[in-house]
N, C-alpha and C. Protein backbone atom coordinates (compact mmCIF):
# COMPACT_ATOMS: atom_id res chain seq x y z
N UNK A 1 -7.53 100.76 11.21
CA UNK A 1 -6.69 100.19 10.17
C UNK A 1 -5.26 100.12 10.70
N UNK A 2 -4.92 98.79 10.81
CA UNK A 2 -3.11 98.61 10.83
C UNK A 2 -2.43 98.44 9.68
N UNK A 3 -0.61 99.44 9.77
CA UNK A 3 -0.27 99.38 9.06
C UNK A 3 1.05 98.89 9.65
N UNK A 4 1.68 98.27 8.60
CA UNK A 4 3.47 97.94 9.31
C UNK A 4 4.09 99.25 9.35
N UNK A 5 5.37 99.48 10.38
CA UNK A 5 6.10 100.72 9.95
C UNK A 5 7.26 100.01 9.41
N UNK A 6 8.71 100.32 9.40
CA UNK A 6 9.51 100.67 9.04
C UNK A 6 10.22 99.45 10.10
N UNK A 7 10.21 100.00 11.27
CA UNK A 7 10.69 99.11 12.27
C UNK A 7 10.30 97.63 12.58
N UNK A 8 10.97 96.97 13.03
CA UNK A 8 10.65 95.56 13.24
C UNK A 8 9.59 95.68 14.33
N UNK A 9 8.55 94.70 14.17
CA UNK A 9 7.85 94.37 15.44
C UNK A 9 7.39 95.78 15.97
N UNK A 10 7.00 96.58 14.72
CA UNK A 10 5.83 97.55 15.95
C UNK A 10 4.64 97.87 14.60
N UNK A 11 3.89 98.42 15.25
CA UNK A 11 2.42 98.54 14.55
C UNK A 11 2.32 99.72 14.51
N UNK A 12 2.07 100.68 12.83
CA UNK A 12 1.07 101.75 13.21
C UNK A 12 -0.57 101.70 13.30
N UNK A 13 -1.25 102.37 14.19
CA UNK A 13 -2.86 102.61 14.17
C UNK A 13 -2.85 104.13 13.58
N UNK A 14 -3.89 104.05 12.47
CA UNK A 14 -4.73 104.89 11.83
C UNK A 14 -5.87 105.42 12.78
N UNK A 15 -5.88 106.74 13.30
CA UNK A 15 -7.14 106.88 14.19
C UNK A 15 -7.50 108.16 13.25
N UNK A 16 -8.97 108.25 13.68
CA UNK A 16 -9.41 109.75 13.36
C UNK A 16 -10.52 109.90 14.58
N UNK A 17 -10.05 111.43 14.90
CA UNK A 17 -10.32 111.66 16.27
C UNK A 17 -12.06 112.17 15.63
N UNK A 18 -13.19 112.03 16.22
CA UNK A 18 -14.68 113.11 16.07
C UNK A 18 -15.04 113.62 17.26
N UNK A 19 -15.41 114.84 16.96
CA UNK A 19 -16.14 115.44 18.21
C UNK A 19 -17.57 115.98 17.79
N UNK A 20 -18.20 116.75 17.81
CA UNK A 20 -19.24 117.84 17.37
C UNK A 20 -18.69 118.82 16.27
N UNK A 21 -17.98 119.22 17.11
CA UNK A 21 -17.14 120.32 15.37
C UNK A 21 -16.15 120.03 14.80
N UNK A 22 -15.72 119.33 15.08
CA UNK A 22 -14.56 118.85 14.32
C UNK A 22 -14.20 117.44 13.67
N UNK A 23 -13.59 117.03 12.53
CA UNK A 23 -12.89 115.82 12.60
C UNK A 23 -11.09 115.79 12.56
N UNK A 24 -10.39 115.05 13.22
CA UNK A 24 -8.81 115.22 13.27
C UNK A 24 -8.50 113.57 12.08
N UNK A 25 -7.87 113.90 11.39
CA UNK A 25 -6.66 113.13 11.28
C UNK A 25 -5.32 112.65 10.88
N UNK A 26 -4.61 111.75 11.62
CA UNK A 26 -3.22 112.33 11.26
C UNK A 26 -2.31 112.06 9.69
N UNK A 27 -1.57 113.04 9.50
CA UNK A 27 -1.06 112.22 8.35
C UNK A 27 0.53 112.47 8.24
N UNK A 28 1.06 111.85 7.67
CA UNK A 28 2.78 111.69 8.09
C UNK A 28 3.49 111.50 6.48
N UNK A 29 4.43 111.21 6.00
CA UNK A 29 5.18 111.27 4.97
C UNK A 29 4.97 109.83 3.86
N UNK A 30 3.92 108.83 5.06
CA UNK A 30 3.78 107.44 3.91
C UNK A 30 2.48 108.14 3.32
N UNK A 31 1.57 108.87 3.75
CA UNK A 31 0.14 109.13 3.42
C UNK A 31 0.09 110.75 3.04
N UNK A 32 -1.19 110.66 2.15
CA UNK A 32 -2.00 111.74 1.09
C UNK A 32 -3.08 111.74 1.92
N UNK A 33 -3.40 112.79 2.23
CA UNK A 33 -4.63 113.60 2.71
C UNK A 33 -5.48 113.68 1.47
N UNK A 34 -6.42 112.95 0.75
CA UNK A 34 -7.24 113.53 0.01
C UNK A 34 -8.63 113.61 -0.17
N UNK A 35 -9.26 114.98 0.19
CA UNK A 35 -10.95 114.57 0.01
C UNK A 35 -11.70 116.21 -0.80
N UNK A 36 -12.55 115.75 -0.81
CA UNK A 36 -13.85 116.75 -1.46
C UNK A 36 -14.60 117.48 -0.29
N UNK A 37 -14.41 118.66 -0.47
CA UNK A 37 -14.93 120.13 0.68
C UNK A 37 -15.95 120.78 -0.54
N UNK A 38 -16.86 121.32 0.03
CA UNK A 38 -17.30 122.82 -0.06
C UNK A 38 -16.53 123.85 -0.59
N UNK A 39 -16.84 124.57 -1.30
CA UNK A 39 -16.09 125.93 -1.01
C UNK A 39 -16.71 126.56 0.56
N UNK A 40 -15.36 127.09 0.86
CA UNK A 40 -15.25 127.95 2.23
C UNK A 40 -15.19 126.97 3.51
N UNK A 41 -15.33 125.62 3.44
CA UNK A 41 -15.09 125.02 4.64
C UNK A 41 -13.51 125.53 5.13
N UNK A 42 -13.51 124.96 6.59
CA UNK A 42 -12.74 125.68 7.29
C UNK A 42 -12.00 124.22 7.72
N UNK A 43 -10.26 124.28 7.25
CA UNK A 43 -9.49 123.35 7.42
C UNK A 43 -7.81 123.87 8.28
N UNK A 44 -7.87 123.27 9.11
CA UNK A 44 -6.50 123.52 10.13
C UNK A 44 -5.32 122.54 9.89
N UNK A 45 -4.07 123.06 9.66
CA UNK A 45 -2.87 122.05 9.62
C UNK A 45 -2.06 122.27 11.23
N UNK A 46 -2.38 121.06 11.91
CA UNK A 46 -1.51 121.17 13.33
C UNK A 46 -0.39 120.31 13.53
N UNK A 47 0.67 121.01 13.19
CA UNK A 47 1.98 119.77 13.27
C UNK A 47 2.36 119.38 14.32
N UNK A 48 2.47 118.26 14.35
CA UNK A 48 3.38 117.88 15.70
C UNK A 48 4.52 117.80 16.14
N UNK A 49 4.94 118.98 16.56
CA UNK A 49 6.54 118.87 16.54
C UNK A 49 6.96 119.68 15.32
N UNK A 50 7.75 119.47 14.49
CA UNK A 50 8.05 120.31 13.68
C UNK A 50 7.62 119.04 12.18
N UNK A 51 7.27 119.66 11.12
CA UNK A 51 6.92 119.41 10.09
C UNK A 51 7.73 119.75 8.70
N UNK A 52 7.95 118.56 7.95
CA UNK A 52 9.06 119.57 6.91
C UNK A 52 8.03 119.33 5.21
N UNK A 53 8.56 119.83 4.40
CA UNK A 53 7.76 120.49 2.87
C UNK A 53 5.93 119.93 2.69
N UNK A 54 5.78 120.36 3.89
CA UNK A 54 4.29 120.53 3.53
C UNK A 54 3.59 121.20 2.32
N UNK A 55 2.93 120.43 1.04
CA UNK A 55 2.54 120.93 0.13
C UNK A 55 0.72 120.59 -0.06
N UNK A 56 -0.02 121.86 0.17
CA UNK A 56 -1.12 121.86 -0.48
C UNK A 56 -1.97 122.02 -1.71
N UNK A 57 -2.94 121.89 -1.73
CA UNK A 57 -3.98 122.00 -3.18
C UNK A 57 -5.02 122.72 -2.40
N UNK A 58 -5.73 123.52 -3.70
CA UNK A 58 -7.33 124.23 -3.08
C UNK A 58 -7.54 124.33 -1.74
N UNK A 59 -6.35 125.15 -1.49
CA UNK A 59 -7.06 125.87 -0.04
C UNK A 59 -6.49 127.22 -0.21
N UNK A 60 -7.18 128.52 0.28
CA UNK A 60 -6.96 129.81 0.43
C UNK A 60 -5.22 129.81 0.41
N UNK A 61 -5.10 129.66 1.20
CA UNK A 61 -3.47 129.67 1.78
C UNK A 61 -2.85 128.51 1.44
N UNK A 62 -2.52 128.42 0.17
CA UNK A 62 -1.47 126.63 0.16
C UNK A 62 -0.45 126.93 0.08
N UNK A 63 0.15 125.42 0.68
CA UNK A 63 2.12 126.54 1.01
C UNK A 63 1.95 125.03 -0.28
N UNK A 64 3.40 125.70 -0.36
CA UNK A 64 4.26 124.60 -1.18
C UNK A 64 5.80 124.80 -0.55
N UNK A 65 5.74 123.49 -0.33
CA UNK A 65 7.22 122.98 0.29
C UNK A 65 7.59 123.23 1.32
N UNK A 66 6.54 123.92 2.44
CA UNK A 66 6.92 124.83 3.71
C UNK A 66 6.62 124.18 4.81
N UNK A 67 7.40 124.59 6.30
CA UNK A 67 7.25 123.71 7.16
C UNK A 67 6.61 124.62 8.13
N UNK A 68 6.40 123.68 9.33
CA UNK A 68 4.93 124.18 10.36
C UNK A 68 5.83 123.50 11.38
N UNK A 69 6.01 124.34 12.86
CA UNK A 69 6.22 124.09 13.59
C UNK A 69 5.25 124.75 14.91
N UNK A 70 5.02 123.23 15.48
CA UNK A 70 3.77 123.75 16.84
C UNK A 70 4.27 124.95 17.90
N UNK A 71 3.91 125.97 17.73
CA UNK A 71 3.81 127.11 18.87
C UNK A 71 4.92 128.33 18.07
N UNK A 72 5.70 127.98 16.89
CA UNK A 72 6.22 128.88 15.47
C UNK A 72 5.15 129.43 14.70
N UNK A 73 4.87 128.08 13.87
CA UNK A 73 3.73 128.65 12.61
C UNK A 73 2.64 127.17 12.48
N UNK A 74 1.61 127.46 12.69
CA UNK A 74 0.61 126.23 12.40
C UNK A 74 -0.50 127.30 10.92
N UNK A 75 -1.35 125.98 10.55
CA UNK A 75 -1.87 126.11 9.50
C UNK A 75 -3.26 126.69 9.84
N UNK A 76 -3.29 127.08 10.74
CA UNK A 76 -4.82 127.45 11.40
C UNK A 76 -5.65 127.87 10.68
N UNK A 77 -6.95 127.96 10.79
CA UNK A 77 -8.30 128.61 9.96
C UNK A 77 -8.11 128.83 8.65
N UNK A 78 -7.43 127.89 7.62
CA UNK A 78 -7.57 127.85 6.07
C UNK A 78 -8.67 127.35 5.91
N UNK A 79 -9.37 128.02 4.68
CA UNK A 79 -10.16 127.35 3.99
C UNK A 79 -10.09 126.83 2.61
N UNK A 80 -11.40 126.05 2.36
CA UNK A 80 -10.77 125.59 0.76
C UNK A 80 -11.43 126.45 -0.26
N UNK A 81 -10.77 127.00 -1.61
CA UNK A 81 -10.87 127.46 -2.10
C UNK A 81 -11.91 127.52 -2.88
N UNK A 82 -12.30 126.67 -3.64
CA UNK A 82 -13.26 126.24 -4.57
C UNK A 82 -14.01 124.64 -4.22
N UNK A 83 -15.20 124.38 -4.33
CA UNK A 83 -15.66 123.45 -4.34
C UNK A 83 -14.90 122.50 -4.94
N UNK A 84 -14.31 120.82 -4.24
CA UNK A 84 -13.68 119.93 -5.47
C UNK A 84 -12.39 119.51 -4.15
N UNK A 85 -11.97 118.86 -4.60
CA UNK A 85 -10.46 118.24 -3.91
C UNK A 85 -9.67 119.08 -2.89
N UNK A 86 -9.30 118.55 -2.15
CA UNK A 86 -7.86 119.48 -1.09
C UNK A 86 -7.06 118.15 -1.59
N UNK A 87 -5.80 118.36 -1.20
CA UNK A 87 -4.61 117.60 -1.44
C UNK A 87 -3.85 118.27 -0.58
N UNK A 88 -3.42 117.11 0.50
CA UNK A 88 -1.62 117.82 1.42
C UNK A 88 -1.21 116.09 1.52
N UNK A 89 0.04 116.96 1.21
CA UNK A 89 1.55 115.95 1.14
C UNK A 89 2.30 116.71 2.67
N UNK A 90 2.84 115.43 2.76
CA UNK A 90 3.97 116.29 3.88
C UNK A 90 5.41 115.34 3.26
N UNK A 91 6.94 116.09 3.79
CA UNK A 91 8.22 114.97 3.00
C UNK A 91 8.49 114.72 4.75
N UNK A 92 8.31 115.00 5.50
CA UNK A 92 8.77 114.79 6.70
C UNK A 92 7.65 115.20 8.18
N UNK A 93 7.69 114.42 9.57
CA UNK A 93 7.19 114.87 10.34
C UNK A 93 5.40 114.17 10.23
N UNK A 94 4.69 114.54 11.36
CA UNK A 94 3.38 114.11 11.39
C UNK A 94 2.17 115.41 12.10
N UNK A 95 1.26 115.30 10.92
CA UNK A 95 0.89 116.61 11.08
C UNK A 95 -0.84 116.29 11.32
N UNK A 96 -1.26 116.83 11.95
CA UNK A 96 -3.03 116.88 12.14
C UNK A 96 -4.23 117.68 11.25
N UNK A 97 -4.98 117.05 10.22
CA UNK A 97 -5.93 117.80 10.15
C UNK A 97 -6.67 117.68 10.21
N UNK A 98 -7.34 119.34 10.68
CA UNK A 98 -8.97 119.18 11.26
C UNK A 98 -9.49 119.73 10.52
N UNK A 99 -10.69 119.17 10.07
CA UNK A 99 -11.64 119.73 9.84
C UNK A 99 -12.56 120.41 10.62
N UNK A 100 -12.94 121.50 10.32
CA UNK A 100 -14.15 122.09 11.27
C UNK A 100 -15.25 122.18 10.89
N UNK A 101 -16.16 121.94 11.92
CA UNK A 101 -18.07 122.21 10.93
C UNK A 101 -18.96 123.32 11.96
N UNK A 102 -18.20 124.06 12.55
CA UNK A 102 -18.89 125.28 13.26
C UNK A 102 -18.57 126.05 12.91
């Protein structure tokens, strides 16, 4: 999926990375992360670079308004709380999530 950015004459691409255990994908300050987990699946926030008011829903550990910086503080091995929705916002920065299925 292409999207316009901001800038003249450049393109964003939407990727989502798959492997065997995992799915990645990225999300940044135009986009909502939103989907339906399990209870107890296992979800990672990996920022790139530094990340600013990252706010979650239904996961063990949800920050509200807090930032993640790679090799400071990442979102590692959260899970979701209850069967039903996750929700992450970010106000700044571009951040990775993975899902895990091992």
């Amino acid at each position: 999926q292409l999207n316009r950015c901001r800038h003249s004459g450049c393109v964003l691409i939407d990727i989502k990375i798959i492997d065997p255990h995992s799915i990645i994908y990225r999300i940044d300050e135009q986009n909502v992360y939103v989907k339906r987990f399990e209870k107890d699946s296992i979800i990672s926030l990996l920022p790139i670079g530094t990340v600013k008011g990252i706010s979650t829903e239904n996961l063990v550990y949800n920050l509200t308004n807090e930032d993640l910086e790679l090799g400071v503080r990442t979102g590692s091995s959260n899970a979701v709380l209850e069967t039903g929705e996750v929700k992450i916002t970010i106000k700044k920065g571009k951040l990775l999530v993975m899902e895990c299925n091992d």
